[in-house]
Each structure stands twice: as structure tokens, then as C-alpha cells.
Protein backbone atom coordinates (compact mmCIF):
# COMPACT_ATOMS: atom_id res chain seq x y z
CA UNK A 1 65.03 103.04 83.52
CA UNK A 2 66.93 105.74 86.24
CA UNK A 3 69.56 106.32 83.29
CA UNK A 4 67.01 107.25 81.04
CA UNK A 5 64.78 109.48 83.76
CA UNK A 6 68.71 111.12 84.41
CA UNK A 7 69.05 112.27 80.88
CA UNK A 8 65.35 113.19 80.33
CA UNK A 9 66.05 115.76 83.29
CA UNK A 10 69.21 117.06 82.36
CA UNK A 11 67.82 117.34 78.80
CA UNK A 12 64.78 119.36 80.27
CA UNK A 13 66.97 121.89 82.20
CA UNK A 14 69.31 122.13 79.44
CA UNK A 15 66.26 123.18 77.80
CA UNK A 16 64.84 125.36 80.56
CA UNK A 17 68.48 126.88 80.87
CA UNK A 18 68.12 127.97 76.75
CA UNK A 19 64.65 129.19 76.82
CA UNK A 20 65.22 131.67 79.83
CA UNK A 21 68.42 132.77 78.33
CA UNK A 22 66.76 133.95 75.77
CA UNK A 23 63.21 134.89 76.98
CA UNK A 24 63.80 135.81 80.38
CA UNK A 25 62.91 133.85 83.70
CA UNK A 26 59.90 131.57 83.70
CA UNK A 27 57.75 132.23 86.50
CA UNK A 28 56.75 130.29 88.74
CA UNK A 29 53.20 130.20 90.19
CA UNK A 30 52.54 129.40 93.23
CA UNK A 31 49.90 126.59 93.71
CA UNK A 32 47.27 126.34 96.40
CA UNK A 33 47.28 123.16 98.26
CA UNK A 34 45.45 120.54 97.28
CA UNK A 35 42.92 119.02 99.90
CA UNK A 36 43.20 115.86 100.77
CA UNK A 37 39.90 115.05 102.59
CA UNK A 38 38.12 112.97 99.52
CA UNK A 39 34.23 112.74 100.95
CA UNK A 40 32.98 113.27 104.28
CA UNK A 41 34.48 112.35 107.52
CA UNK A 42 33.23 109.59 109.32
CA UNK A 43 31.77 109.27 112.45
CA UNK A 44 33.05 107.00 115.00
């Protein structure tokens, strides 16, 4: 349900919030895009 999505993500940065308090900041990487072209074009 959207309540329980709500407190999943404030319980996950809560979390987040904790852990980098007392480990430093989590990096993030940065992620190539993914291609969206699934199989070969077509030809019209």
C-alpha cells in the first residue's frame, strides 16, 4: 500500500542517514545508460 512504501523509504534513509554518520558518505556510481534498442532495426 503507499503508507507502507512511505515508511519503507523513510525507514531506508533513516538508515542511510546512520550508516554515513558513522562510515562516511556512500558513493555513488555513476551508471552508463542502458540501451534501449532490443534486436535489430527494421526495415521499412
Amino acid at each position: 500500500t503507499p503508507q507502507h512504501a512511505k515508511r519503507l523509504v523513510k525507514a531506508l534513509a533513516d538508515n542511510v542517514h546512520r550508516f554515513e554518520k558513522s562510515h562516511g558518505e556512500i558513493k555513488d556510481f555513476d551508471q552508463p545508460g542502458i540501451p534501449l534498442n532490443f534486436g535489430p532495426s527494421g526495415e521499412a
